[in-house]
PDB file of N, CA and C in Angstrom:
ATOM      1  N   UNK A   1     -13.705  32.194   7.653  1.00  0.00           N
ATOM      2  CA  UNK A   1     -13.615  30.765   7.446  1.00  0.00           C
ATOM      3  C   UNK A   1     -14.652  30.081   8.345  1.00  0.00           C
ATOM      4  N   UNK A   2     -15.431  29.358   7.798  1.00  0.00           N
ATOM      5  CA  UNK A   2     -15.898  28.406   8.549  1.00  0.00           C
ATOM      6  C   UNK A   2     -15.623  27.270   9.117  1.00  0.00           C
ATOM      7  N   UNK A   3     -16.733  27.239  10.378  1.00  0.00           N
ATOM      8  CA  UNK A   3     -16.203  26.103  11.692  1.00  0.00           C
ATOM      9  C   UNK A   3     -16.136  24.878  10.653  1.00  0.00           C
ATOM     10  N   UNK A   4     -15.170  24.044  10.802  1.00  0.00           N
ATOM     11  CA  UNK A   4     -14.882  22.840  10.281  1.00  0.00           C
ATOM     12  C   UNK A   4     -16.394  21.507  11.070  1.00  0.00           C
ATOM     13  N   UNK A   5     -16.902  20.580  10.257  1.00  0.00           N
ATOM     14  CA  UNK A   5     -17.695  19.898  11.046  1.00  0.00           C
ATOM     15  C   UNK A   5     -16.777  18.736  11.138  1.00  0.00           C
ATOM     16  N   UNK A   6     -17.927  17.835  12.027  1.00  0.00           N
ATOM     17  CA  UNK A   6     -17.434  16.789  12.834  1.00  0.00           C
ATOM     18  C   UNK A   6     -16.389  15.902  12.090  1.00  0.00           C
ATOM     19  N   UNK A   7     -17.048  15.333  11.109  1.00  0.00           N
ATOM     20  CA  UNK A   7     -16.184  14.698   9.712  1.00  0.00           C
ATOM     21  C   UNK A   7     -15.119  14.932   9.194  1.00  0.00           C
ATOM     22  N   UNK A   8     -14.795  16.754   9.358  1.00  0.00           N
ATOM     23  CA  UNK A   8     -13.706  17.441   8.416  1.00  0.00           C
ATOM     24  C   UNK A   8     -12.614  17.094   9.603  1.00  0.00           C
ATOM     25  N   UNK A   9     -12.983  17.311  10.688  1.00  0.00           N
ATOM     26  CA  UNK A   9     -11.983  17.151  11.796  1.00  0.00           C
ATOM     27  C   UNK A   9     -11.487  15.686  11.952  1.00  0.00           C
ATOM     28  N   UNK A  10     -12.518  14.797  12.281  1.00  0.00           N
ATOM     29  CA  UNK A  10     -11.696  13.790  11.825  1.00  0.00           C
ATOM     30  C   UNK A  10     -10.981  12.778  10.692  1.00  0.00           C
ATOM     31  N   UNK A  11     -11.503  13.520   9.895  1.00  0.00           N
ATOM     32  CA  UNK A  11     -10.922  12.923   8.313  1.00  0.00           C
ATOM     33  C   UNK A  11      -9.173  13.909   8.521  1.00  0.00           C
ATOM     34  N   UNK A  12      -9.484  15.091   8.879  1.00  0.00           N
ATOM     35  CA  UNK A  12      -7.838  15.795   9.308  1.00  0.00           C
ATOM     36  C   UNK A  12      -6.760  14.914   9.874  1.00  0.00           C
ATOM     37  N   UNK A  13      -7.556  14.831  10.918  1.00  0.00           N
ATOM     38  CA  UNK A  13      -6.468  13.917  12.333  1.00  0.00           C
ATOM     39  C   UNK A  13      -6.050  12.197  11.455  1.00  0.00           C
ATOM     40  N   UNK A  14      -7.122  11.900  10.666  1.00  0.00           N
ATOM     41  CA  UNK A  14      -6.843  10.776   9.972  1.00  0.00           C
ATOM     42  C   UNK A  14      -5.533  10.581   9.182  1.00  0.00           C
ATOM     43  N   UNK A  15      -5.760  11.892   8.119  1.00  0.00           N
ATOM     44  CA  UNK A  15      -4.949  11.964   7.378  1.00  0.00           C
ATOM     45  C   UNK A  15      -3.356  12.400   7.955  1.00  0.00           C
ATOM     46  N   UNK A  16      -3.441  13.218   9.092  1.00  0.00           N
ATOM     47  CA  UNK A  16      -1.864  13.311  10.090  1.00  0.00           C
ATOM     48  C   UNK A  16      -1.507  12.371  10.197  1.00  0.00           C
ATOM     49  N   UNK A  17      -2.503  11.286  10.853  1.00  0.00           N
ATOM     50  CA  UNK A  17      -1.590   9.957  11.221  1.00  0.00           C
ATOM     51  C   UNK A  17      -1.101   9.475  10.366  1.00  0.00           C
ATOM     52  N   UNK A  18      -1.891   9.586   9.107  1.00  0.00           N
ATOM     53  CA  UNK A  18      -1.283   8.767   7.682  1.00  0.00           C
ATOM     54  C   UNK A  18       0.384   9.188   7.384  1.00  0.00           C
ATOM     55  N   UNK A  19       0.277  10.325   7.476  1.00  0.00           N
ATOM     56  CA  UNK A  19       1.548  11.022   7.037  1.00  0.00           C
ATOM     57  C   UNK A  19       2.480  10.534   7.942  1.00  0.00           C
ATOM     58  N   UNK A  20       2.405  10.681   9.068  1.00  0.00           N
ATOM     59  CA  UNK A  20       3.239  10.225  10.287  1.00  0.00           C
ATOM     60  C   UNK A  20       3.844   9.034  10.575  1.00  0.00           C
ATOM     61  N   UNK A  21       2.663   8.466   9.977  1.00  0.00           N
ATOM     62  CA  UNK A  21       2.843   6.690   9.749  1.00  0.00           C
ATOM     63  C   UNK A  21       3.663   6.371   8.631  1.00  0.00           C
ATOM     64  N   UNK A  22       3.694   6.976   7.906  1.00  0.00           N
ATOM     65  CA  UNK A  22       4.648   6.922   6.222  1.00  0.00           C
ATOM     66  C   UNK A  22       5.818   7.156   6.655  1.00  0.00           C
ATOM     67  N   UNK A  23       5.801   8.509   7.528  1.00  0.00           N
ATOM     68  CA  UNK A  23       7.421   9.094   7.949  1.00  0.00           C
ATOM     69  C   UNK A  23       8.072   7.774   8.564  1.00  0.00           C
ATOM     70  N   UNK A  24       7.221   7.742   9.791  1.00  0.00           N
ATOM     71  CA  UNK A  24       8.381   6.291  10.485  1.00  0.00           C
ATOM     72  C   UNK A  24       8.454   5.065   9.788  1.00  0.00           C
ATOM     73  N   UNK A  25       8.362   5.129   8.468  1.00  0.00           N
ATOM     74  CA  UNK A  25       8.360   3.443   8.357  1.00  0.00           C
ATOM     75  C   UNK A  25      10.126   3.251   7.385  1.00  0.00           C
ATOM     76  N   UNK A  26      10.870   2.287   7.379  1.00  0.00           N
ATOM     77  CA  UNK A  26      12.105   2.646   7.452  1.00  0.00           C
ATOM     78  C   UNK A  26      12.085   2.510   5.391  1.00  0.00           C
ATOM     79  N   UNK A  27      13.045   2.845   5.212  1.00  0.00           N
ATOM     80  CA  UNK A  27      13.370   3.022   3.180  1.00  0.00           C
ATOM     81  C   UNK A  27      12.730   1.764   3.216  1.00  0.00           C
ATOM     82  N   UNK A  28      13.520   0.552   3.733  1.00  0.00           N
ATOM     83  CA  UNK A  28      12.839  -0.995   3.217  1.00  0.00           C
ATOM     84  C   UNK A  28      10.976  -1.285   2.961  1.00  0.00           C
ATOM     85  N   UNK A  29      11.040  -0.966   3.840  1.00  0.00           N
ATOM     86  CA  UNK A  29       9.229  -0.717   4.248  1.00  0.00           C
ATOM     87  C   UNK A  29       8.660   0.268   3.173  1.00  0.00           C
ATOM     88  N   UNK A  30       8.986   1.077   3.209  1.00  0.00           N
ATOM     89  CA  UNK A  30       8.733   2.242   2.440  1.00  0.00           C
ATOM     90  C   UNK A  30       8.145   1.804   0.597  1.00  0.00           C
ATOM     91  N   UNK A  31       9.987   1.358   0.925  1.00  0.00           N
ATOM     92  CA  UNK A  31      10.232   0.855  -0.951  1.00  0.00           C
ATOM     93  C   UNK A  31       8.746  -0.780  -1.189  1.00  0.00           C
ATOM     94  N   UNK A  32       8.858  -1.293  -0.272  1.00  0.00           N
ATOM     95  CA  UNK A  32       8.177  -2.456  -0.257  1.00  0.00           C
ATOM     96  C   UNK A  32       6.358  -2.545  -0.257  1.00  0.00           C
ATOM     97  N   UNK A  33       5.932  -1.279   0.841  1.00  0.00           N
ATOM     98  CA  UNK A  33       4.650  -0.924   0.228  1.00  0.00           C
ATOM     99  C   UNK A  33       4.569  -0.110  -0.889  1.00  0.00           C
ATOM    100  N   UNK A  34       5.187   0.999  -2.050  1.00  0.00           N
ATOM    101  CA  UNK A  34       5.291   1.279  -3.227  1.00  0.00           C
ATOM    102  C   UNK A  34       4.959   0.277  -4.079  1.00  0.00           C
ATOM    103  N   UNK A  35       6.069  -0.833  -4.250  1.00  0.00           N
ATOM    104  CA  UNK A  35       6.319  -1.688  -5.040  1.00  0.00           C
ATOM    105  C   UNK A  35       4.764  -2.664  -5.149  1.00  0.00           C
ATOM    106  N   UNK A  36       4.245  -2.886  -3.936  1.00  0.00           N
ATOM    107  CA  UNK A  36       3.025  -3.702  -3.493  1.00  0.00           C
ATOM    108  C   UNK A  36       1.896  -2.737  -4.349  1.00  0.00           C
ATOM    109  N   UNK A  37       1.774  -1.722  -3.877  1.00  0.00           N
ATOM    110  CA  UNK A  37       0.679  -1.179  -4.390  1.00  0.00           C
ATOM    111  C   UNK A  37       0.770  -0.628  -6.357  1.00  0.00           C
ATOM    112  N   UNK A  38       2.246  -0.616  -6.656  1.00  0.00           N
ATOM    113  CA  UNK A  38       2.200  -0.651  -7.972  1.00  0.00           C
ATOM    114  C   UNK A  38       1.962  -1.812  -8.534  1.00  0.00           C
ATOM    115  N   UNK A  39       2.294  -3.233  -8.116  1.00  0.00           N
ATOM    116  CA  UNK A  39       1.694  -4.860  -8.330  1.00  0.00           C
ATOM    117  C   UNK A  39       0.536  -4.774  -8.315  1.00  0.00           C
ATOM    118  N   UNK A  40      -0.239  -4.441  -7.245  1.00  0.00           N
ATOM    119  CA  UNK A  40      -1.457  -4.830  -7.452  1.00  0.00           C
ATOM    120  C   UNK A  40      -2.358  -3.687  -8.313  1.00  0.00           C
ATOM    121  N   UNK A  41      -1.727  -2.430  -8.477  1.00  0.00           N
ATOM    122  CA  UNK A  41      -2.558  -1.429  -9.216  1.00  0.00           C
ATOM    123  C   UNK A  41      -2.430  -2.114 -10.701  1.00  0.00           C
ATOM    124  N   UNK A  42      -1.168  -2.103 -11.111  1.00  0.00           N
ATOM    125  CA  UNK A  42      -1.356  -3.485 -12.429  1.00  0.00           C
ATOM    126  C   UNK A  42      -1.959  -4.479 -13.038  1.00  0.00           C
ATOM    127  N   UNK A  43      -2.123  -5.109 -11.661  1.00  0.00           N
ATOM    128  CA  UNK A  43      -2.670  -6.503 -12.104  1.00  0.00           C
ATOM    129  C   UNK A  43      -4.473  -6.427 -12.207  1.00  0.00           C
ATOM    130  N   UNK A  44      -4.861  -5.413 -11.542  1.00  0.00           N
ATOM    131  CA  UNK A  44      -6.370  -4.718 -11.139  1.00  0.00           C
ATOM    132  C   UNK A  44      -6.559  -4.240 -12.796  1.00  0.00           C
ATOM    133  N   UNK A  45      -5.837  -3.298 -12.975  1.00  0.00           N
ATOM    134  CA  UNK A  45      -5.956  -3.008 -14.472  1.00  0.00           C
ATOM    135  C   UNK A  45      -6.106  -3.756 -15.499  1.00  0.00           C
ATOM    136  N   UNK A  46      -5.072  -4.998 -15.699  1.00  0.00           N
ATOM    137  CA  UNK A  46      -5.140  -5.787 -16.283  1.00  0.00           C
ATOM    138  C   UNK A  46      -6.123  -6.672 -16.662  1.00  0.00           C
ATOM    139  N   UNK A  47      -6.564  -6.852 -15.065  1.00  0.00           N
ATOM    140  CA  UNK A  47      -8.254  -7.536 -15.155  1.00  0.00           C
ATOM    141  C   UNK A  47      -9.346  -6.564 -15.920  1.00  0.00           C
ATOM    142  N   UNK A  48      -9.728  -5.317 -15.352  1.00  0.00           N
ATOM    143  CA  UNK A  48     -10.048  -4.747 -15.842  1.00  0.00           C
ATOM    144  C   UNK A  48     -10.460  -4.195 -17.233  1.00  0.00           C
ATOM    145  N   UNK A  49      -8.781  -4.381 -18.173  1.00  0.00           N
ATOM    146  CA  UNK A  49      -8.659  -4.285 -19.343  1.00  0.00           C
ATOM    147  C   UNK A  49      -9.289  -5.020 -20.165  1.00  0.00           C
ATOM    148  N   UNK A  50      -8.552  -6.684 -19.659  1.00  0.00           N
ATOM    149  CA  UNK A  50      -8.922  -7.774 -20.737  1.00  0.00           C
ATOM    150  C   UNK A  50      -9.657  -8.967 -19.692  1.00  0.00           C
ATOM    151  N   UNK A  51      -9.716  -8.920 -18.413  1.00  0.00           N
ATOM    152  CA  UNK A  51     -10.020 -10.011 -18.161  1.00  0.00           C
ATOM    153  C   UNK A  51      -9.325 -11.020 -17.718  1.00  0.00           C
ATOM    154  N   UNK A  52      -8.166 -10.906 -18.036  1.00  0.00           N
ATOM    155  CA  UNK A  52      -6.881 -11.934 -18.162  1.00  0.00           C
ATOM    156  C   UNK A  52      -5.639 -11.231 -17.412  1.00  0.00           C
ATOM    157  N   UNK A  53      -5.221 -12.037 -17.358  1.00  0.00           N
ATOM    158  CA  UNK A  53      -4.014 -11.778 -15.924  1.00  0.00           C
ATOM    159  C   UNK A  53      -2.652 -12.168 -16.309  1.00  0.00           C
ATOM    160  N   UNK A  54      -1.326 -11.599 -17.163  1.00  0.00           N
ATOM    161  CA  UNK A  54      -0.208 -11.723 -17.330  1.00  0.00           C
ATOM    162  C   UNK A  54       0.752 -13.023 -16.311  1.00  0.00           C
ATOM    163  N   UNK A  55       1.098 -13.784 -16.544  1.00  0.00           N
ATOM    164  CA  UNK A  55       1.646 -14.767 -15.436  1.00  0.00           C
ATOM    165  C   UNK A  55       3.288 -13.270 -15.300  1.00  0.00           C
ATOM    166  N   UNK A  56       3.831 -12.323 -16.158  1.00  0.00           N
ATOM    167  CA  UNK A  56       4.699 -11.410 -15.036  1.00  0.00           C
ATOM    168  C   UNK A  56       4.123 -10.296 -14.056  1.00  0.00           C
ATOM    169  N   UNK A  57       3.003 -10.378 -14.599  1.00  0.00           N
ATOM    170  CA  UNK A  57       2.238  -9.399 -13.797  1.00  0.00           C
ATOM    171  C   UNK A  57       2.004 -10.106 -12.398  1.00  0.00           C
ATOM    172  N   UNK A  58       1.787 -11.746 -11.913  1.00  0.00           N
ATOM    173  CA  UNK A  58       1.649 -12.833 -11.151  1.00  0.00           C
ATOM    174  C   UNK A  58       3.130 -12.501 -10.346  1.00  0.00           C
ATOM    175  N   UNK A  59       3.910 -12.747 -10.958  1.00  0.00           N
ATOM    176  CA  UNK A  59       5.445 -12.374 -10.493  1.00  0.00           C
ATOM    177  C   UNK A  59       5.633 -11.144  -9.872  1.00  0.00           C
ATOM    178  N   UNK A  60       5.285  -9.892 -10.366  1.00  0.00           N
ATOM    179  CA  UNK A  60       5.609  -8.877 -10.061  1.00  0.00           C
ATOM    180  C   UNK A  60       4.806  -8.657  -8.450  1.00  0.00           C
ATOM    181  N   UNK A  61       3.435  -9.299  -8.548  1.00  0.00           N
ATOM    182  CA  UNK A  61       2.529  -9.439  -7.169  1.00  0.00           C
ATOM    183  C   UNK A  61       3.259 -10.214  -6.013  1.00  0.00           C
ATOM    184  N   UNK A  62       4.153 -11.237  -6.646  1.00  0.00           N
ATOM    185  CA  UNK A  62       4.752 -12.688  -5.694  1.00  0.00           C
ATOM    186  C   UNK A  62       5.788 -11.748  -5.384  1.00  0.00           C
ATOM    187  N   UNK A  63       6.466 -10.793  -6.145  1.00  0.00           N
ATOM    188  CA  UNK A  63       8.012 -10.251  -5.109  1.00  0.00           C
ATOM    189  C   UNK A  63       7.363  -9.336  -4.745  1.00  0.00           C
ATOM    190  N   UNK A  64       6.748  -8.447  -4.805  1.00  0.00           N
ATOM    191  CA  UNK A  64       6.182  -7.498  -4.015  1.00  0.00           C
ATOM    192  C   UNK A  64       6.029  -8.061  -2.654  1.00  0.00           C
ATOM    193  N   UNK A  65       5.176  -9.076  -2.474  1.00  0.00           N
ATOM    194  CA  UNK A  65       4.429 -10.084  -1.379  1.00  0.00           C
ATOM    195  C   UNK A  65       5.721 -10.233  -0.304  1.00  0.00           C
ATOM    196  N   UNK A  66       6.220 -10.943  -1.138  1.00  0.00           N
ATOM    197  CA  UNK A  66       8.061 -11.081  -0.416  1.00  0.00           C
ATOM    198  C   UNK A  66       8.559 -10.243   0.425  1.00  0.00           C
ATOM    199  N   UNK A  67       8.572  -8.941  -0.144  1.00  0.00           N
ATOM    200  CA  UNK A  67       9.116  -7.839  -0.031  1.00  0.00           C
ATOM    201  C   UNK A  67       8.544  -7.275   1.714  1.00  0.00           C
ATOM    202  N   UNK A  68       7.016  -6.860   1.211  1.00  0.00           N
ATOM    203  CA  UNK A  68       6.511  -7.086   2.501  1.00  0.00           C
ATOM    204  C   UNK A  68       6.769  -8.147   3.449  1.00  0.00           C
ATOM    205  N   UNK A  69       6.964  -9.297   3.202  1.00  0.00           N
ATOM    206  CA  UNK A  69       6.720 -10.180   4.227  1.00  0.00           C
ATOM    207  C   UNK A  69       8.630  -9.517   5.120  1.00  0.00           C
ATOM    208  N   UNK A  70       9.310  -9.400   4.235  1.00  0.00           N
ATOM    209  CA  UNK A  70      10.529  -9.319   5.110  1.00  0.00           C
ATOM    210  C   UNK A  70      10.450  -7.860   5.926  1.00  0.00           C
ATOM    211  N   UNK A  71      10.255  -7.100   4.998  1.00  0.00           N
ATOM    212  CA  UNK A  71       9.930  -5.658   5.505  1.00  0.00           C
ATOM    213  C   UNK A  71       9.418  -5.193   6.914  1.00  0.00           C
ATOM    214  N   UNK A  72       8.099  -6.178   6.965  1.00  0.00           N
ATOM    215  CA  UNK A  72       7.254  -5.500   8.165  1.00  0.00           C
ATOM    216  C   UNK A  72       7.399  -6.898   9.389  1.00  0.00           C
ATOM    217  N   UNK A  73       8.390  -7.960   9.182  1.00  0.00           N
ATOM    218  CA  UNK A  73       8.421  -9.211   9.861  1.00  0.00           C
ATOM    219  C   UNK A  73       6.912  -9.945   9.836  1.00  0.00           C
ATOM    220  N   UNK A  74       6.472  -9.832   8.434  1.00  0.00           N
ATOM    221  CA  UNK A  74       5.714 -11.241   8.657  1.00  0.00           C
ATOM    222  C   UNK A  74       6.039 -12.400   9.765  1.00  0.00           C
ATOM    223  N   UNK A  75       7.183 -12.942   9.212  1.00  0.00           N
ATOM    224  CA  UNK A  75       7.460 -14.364   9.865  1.00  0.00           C
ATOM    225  C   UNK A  75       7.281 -14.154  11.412  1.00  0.00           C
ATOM    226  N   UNK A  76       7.357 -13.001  12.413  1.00  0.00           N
ATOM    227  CA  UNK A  76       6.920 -13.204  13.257  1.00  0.00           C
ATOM    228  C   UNK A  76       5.766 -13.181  13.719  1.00  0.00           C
ATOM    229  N   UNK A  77       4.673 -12.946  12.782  1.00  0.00           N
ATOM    230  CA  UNK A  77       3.242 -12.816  13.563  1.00  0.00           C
ATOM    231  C   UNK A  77       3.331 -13.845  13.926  1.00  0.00           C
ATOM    232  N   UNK A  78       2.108 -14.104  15.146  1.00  0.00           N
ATOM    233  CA  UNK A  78       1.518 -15.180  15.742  1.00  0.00           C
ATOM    234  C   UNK A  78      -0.138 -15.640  15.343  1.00  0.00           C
TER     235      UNK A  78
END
């Protein structure tokens, strides 16, 4: 096997944290970035498709949004 280069090593350690970072985040969080990234993978498509943008597809982005905001405590940033 060959020596891994500089890149492979840290694209590795990258991807651990990713995983690690997924593990601790609690079901709410969890369920709430899913839901976010299936909204916006939708609505990307949609543009994509036709150009035009579904007003439930708009909805589905606005509770997602929500979702996060309670999830990760928006309301407390500063």
């Amino acid at each position: 096997m060959s020596k891994k280069e500089d890149w492979e090593i840290k694209y590795d350690k990258k991807q651990k944290e990713r995983i690690q970072g997924m593990k601790n985040m609690t079901d709410e969080q969890n369920n709430a970035i899913n839901e976010l990234y299936d909204a916006v993978n939708d609505i990307v498509c949609e543009i994509q498709e036709c150009f035009d943008v579904r007003m439930s597809d708009v909805g589905k982005l606005e509770d997602a949004k929500w979702k996060i905001y309670h999830a990760f405590n928006y309301q407390d940033r500063k």
